[in-house]
Protein backbone atom coordinates (compact mmCIF):
# COMPACT_ATOMS: atom_id res chain seq x y z
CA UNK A 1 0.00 0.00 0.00
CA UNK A 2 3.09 2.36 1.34
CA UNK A 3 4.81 1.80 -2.49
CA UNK A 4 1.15 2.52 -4.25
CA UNK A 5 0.95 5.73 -2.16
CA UNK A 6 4.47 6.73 -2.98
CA UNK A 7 4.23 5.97 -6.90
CA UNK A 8 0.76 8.02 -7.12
CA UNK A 9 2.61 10.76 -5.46
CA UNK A 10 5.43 10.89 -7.68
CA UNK A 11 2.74 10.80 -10.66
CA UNK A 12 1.06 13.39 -9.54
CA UNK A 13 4.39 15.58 -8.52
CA UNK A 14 5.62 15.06 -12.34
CA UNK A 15 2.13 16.16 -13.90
CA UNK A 16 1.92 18.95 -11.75
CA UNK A 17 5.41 19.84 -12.88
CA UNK A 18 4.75 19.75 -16.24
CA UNK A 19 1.83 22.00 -15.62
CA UNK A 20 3.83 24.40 -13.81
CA UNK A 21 6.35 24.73 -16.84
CA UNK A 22 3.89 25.66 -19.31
CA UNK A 23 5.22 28.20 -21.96
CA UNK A 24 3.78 31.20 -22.53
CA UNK A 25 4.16 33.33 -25.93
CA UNK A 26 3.22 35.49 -28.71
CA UNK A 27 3.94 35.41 -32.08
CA UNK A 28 2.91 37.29 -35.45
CA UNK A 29 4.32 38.33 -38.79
CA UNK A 30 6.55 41.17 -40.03
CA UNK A 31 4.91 42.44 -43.04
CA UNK A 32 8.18 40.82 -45.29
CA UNK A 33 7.48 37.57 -44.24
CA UNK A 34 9.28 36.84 -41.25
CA UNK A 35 7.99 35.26 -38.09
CA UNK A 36 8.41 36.42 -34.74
CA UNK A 37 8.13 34.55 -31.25
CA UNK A 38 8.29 36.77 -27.99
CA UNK A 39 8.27 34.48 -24.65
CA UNK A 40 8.14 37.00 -21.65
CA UNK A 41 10.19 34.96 -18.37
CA UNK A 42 11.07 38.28 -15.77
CA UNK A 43 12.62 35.84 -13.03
CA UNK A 44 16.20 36.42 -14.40
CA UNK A 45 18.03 39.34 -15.88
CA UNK A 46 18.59 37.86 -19.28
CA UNK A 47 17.71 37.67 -22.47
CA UNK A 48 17.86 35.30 -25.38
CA UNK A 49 17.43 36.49 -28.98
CA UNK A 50 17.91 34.13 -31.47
CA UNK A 51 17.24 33.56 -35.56
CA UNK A 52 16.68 30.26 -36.92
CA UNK A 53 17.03 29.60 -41.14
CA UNK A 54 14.84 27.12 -43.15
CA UNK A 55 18.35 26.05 -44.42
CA UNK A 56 20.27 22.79 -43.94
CA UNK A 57 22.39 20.57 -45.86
CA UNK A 58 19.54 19.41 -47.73
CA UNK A 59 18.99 22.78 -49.89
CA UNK A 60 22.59 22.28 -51.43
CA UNK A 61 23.54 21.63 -54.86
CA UNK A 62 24.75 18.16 -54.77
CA UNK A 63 28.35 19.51 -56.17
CA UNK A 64 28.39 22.19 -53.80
CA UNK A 65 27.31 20.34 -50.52
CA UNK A 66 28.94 21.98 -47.41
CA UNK A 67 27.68 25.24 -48.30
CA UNK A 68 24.66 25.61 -44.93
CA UNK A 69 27.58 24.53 -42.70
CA UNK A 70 29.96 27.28 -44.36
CA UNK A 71 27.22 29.84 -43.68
CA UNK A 72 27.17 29.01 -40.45
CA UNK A 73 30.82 30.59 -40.12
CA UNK A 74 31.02 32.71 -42.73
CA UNK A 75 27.96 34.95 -41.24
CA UNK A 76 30.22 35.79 -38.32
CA UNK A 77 32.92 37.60 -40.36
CA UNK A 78 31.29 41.22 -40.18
CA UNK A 79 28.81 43.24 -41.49
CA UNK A 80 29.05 47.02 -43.33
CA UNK A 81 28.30 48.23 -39.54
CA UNK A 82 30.58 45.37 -37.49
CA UNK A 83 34.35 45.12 -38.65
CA UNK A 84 35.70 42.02 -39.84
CA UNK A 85 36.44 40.21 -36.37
CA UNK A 86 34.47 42.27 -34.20
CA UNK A 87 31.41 40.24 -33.63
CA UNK A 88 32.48 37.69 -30.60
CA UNK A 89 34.31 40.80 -29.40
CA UNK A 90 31.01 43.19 -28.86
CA UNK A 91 29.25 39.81 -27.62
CA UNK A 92 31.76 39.40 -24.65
CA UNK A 93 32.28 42.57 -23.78
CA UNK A 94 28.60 43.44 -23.02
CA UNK A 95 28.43 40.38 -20.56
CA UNK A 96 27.24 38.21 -23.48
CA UNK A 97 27.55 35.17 -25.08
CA UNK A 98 26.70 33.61 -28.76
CA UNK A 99 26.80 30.24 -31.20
CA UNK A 100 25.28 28.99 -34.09
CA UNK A 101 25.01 25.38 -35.58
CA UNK A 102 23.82 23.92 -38.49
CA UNK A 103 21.55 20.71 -39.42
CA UNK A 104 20.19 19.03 -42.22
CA UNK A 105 17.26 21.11 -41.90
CA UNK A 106 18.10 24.77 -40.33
CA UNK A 107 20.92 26.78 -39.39
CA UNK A 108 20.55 28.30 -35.65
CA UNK A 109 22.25 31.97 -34.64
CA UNK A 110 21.50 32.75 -30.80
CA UNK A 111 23.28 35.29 -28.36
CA UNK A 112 22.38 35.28 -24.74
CA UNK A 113 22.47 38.82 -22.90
CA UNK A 114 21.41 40.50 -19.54
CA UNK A 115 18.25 41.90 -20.57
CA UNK A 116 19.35 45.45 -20.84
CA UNK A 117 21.71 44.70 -24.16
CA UNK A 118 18.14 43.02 -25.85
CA UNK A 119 18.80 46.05 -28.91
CA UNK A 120 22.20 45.02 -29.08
CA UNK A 121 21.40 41.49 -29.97
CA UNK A 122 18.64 42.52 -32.53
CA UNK A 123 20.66 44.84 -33.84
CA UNK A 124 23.24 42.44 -34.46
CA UNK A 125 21.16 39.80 -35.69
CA UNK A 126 19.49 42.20 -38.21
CA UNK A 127 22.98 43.52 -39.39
CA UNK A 128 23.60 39.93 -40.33
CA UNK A 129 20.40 39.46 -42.22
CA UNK A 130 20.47 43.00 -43.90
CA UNK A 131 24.40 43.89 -44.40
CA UNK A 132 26.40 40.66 -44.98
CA UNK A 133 30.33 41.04 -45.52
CA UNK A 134 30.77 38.01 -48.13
CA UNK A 135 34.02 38.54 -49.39
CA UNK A 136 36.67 36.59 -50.75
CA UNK A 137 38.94 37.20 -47.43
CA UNK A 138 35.98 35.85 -45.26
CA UNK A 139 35.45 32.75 -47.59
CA UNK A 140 39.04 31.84 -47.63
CA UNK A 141 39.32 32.56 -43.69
CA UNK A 142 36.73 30.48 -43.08
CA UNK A 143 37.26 27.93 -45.65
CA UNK A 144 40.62 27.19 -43.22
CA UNK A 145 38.28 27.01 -40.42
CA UNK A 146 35.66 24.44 -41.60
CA UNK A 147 38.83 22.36 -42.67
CA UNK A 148 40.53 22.15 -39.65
CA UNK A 149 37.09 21.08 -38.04
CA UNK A 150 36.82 18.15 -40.39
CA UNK A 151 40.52 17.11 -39.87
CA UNK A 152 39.67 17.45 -35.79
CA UNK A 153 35.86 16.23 -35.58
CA UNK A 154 35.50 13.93 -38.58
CA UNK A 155 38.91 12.58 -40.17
CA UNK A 156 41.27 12.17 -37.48
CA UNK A 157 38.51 11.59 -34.73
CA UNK A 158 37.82 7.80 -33.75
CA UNK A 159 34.50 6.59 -35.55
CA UNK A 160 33.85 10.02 -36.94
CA UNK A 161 32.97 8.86 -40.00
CA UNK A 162 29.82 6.63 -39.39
CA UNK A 163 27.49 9.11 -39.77
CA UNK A 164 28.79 9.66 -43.43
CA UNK A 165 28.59 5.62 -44.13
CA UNK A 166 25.15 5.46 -42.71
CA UNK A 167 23.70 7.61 -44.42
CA UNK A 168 24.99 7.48 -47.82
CA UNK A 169 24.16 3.77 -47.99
CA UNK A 170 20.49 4.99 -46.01
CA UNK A 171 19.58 7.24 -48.43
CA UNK A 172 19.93 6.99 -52.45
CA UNK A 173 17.70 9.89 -53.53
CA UNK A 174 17.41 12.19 -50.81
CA UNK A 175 20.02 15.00 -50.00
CA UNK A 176 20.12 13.99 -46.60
CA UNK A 177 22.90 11.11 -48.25
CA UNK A 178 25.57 13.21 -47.53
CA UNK A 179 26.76 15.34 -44.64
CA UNK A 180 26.46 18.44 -42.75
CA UNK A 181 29.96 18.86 -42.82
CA UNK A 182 30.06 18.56 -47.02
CA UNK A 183 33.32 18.05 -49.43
CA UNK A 184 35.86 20.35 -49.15
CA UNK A 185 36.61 19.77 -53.00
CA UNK A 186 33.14 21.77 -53.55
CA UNK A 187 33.61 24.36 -51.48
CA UNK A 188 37.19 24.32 -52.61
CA UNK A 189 35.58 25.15 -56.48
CA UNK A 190 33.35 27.48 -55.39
CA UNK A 191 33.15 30.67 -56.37
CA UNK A 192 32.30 34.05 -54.36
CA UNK A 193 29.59 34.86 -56.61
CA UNK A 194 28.05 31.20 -55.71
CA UNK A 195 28.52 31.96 -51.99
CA UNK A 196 26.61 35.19 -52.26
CA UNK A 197 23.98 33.85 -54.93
CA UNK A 198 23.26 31.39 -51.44
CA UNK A 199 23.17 33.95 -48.98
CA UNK A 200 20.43 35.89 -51.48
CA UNK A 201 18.03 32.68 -51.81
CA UNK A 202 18.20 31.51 -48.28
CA UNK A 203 18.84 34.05 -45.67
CA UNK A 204 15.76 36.02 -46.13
CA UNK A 205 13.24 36.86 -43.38
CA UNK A 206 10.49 35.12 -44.90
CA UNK A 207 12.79 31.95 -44.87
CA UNK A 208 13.61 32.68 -40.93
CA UNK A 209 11.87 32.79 -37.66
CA UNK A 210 12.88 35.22 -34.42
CA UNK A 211 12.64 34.15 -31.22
CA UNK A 212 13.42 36.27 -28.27
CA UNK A 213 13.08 34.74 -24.70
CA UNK A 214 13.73 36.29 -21.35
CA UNK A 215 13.64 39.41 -18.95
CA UNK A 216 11.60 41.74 -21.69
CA UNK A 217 9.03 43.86 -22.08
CA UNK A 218 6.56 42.89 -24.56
CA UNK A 219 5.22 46.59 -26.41
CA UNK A 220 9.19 47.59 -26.08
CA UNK A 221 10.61 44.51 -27.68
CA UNK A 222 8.19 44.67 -30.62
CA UNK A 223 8.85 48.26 -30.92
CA UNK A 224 12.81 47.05 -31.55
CA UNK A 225 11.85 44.31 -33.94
CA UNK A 226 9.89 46.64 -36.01
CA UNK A 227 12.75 49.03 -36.65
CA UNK A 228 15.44 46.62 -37.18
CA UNK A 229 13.76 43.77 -38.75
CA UNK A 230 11.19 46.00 -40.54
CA UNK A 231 12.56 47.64 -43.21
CA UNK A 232 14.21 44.38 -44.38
CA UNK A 233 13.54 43.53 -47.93
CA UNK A 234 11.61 40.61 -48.57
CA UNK A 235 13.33 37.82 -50.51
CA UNK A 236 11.44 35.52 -53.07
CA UNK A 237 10.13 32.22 -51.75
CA UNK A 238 12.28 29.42 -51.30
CA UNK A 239 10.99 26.87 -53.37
CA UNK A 240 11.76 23.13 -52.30
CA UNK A 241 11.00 19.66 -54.10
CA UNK A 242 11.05 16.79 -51.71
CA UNK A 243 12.92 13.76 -52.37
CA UNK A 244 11.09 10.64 -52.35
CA UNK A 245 13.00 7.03 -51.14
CA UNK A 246 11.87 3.60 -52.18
CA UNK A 247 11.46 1.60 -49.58
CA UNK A 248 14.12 -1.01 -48.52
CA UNK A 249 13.07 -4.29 -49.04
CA UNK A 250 16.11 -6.18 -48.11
CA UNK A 251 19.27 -5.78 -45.99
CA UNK A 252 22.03 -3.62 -47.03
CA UNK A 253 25.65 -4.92 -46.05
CA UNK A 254 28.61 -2.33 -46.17
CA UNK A 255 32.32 -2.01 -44.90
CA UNK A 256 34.09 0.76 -43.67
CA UNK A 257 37.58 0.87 -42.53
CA UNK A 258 38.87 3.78 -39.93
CA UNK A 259 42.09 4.21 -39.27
CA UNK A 260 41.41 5.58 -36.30
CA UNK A 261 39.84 2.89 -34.28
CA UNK A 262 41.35 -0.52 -32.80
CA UNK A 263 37.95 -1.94 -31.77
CA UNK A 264 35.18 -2.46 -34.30
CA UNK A 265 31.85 -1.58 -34.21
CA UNK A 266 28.74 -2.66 -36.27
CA UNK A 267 25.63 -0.27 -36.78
CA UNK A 268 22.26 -1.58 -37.80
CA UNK A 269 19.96 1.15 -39.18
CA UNK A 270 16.63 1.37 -40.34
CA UNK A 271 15.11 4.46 -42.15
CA UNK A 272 11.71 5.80 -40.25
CA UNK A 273 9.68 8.24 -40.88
CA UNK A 274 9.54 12.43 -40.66
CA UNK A 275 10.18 13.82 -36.99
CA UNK A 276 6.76 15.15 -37.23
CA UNK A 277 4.91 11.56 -36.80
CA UNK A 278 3.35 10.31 -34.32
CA UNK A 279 5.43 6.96 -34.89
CA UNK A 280 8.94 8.68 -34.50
CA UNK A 281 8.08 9.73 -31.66
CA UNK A 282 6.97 5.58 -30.63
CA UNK A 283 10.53 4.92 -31.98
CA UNK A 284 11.78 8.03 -29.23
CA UNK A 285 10.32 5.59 -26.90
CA UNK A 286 11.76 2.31 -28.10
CA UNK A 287 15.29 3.82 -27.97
CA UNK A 288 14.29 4.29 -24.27
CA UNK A 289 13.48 0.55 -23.38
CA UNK A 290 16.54 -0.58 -25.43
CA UNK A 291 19.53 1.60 -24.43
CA UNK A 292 18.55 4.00 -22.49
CA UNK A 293 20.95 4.04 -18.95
CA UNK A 294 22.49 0.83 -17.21
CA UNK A 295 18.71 -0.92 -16.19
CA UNK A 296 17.61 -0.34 -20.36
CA UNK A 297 17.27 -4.20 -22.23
CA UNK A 298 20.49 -3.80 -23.98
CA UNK A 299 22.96 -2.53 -21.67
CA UNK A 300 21.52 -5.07 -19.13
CA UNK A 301 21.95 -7.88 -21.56
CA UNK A 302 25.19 -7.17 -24.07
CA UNK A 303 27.20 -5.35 -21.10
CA UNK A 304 26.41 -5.93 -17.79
CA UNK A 305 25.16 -9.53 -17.60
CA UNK A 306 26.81 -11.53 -20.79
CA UNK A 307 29.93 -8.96 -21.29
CA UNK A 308 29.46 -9.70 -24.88
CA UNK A 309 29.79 -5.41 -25.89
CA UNK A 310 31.59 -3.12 -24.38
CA UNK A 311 29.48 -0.70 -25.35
CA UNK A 312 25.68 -0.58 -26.71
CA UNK A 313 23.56 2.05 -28.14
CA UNK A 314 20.04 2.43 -29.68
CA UNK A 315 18.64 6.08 -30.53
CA UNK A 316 16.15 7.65 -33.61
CA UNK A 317 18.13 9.72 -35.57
CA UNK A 318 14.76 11.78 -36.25
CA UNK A 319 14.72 14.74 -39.51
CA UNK A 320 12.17 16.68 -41.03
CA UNK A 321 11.96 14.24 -43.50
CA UNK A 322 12.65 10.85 -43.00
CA UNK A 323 14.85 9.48 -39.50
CA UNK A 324 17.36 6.92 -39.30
CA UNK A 325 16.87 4.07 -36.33
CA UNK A 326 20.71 3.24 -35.39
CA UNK A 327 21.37 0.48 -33.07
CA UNK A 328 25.19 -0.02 -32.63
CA UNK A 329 27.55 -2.10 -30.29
CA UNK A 330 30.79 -2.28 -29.86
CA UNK A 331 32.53 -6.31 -29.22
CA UNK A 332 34.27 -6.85 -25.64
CA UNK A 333 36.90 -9.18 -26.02
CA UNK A 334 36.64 -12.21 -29.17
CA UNK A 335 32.62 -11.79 -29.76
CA UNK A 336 32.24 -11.42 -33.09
CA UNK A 337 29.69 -8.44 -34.83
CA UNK A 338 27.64 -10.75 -36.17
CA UNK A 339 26.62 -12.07 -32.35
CA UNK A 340 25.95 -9.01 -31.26
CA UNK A 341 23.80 -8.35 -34.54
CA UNK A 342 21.85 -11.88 -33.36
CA UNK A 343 21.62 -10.33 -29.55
CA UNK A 344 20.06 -6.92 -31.18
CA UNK A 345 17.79 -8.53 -33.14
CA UNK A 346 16.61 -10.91 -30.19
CA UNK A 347 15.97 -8.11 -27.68
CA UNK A 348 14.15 -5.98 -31.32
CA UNK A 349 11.67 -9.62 -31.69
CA UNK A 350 10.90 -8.95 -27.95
CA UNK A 351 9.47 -6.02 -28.63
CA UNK A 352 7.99 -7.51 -31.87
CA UNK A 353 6.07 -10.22 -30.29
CA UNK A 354 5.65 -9.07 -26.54
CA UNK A 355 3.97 -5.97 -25.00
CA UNK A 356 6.18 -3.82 -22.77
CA UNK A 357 4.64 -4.52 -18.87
CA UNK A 358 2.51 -1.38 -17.24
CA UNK A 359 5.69 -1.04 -15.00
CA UNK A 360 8.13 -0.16 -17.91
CA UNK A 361 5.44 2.26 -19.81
CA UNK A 362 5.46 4.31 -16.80
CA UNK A 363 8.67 4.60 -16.66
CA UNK A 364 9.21 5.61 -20.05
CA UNK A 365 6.53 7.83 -19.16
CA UNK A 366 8.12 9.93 -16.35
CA UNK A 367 11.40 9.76 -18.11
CA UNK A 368 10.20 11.55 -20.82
CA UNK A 369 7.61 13.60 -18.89
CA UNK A 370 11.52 14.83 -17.06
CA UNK A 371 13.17 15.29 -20.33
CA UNK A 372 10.05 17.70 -21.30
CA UNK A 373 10.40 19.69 -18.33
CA UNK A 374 14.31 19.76 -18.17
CA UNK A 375 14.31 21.82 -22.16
CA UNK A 376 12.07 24.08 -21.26
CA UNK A 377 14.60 25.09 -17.81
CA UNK A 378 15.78 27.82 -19.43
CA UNK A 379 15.01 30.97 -21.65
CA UNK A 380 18.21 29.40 -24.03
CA UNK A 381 16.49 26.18 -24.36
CA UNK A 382 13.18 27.59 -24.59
CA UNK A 383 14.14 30.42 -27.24
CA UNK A 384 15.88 27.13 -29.32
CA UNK A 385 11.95 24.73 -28.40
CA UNK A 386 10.00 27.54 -29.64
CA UNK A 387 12.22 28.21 -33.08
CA UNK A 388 12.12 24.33 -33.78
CA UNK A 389 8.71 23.44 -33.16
CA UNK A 390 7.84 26.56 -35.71
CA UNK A 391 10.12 25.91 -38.16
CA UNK A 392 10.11 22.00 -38.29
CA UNK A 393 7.42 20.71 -36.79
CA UNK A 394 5.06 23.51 -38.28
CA UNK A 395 3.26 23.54 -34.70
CA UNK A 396 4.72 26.12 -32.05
CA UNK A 397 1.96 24.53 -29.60
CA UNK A 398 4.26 21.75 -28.89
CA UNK A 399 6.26 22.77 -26.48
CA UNK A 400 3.52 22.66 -24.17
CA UNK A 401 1.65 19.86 -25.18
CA UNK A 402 3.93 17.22 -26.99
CA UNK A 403 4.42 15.35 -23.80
CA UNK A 404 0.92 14.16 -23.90
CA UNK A 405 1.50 12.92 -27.29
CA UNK A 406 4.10 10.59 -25.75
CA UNK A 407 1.75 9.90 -22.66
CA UNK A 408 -0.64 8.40 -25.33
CA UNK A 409 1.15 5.98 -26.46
CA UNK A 410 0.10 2.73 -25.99
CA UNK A 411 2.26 -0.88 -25.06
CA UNK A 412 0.55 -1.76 -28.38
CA UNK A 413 1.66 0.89 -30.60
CA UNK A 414 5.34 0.12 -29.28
CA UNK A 415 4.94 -3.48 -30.64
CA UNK A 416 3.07 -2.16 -33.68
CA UNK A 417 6.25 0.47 -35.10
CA UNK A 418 8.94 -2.05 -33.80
CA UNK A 419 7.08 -4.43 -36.63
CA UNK A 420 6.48 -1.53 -38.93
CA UNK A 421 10.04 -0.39 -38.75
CA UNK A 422 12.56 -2.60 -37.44
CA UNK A 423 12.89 -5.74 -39.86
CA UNK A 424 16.17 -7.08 -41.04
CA UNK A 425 14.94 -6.79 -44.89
CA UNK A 426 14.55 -3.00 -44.31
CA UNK A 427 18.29 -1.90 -43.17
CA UNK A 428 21.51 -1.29 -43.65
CA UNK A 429 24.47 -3.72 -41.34
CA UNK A 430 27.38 -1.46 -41.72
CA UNK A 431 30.57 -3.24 -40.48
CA UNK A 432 33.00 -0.07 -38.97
CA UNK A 433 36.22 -1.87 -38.78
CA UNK A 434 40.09 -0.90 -38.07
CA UNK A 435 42.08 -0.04 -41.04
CA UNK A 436 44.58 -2.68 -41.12
């Protein structure tokens, strides 16, 4: 009776949590197209303003791919009003601080401030919307830059290049087959008209959304956003034809050698569906039950009890488009990938051909119901919830109410997307070995 009371208790401590961190907001449009999200939070002195693109590796010309990633850089080079170099200089010295990073989907500029520098970061933003420097010094500066990043993050980095196997062999059609990171050789042949022809089409403020979180007030702020983001010329609509895959009716096998690595690792990946679904968000929760901390099916099985991996993973690689399901192990000692493939699969037919008890769907439930609460903690990760669920999931209402979408879901409709999804004739083995 004691544990009843106690589990009730919690229950009702996490929902009235999640009530508690409800987000409030406006939004509307500036007459040239772009949106704007104001979330009002006076409890701290500080401010988040922040500018997401509708541009990710996906909008590149497949012989200039790199180019969203390159933007992401090349934007902080200066403006007619900020000198070359300047930018992370103003930022720090007025208390701030400032990032960006790029997807398949978007590109993401933020600066966090005490509230009374809010103009300052509007005013910078706009300057890099309205007066660009894209010059031939900033390209080659920055071209440097994005190179030592691949040589540090992706070619000299132990099993940094598995995203790049995965989803080249994933995806045949769709520019999500190569990565955020590009080919140097293209942006290598580029030329500075191509950069700016780029900049033209895609950083536009009917292609953007602005989000500004924090200690503000409301009439003031729009005030600000009116004269800096204003006057801003329109741009013409991005235009976008979606790539459509065939489905994969039986297993891919690939090889990749790293010379990087000692121990091998084998990845078995299944393409799912758009972010936006209901079952990608199912698959959210199957990643959960399979991998998700030291008591997860797994972990339990491959690590702790057999000591057959020494390391196990399973996570939805979800995308505006389509996702990527990647389960991945690495062997402890002389297993073999293909017994740890066998193990996978046998914990994946578990969830094929038995429901998940009460006990473990409430515990998915409160972990998630926790995860919900912890990204809306701050105005940062509220100003970044806000831009995403806008821009991606076309539904700003989300970050209040998504979590009941994953309270919904059923022991059934886990069993029913593991056998939609997760089949050995619809993936891709990749075998990530040492280069001998």
């Amino acid at each position: 009776m004691k544990k009843i009371i106690i589990a009730a208790l919690l229950l009702f401590l996490a929902i009235t949590n999640v009530e508690a961190q409800k987000v409030s907001y406006q939004e509307y449009d500036l007459d040239n197209g772009m949106h704007v999200i104001l979330h009002q939070d006076n409890t701290a002195p500080v401010v988040t303003v922040s500018v997401m693109y509708h541009v990710g590796s996906k909008d590149e010309n497949p012989e200039r791919t790199g180019f969203a990633h390159f933007f992401e850089h090349l934007l902080f080079e200066g403006t007619n009003n900020i000198p070359r170099g300047e930018w992370f200089k103003i930022v720090t010295a007025n208390g701030g601080t400032n990032n960006a990073n790029t997807t398949q989907d978007r590109t993401y500029y933020y600066e966090v401030f005490p509230s009374n520098s809010l103009e300052l970061g509007l005013w910078m933003e706009s300057e890099r919307l309205l007066h660009p420097v894209i010059n031939q010094i900033g390209v080659d500066t920055q071209n440097e830059v994005v190179k030592e990043e691949k040589r540090l993050r992706v070619d000299n980095s132990p099993y940094g290049q598995w995203t790049a196997e995965v989803f080249k062999h994933l995806f045949k059609n769709h520019p999500y087959k190569w990565t955020v990171i590009g080919s140097l050789e293209h942006l290598d042949a580029a030329t500075l008209e191509e950069f700016q022809a780029f900049n033209k089409k895609f950083y536009v403020p009917n292609n953007a959304v602005l989000v500004v979180a924090g200690d503000l007030d409301i009439a003031k702020t729009k005030k600000m956003i009116q004269e800096y983001f204003g006057p801003i010329p329109r741009g013409e609509n991005v235009v976008r034809t979606k790539s459509v895959e065939v489905p994969i009716e039986e297993e891919i096998k690939a090889t990749f050698s790293d010379p990087n690595i000692q121990i091998p690792a084998v990845f078995t990946v299944y393409r799912t569906p758009s972010m936006t679904t209901r079952d990608a968000r199912v698959l959210d929760m199957i990643s959960t039950i399979l991998s998700d901390g030291k008591s997860s099916r797994l972990y339990k099985k491959l690590v702790d009890e057999k000591k057959k991996a020494l390391q196990i993973a399973a996570f939805n690689y979800s995308l505006e488009d389509y996702g990527a399901y990647i389960v991945l192990a690495l062997p402890l000692g002389e297993n073999t990938l293909s017994d740890l493939v066998a193990e996978m699969d046998e914990e994946v037919v578990k969830l094929q051909t038995e429901l998940i008890s009460e006990k473990e769907l409430q515990k998915l439930r409160n972990k998630f119901e926790n995860q919900f609460v912890n990204s809306n903690s701050s105005v940062e990760g509220i100003a970044n919830s806000l831009a995403n669920y806008y821009m991606l999931y076309k539904d700003i209402h989300l970050i209040n109410n998504e979590i009941d979408i994953y309270n919904s879901i059923t022991r059934e409709e886990i069993k029913d997307v593991a056998n939609k999804y997760l089949n050995p004739n619809q993936r891709l083995v990749l075998d990530y070995l040492p280069k001998k």
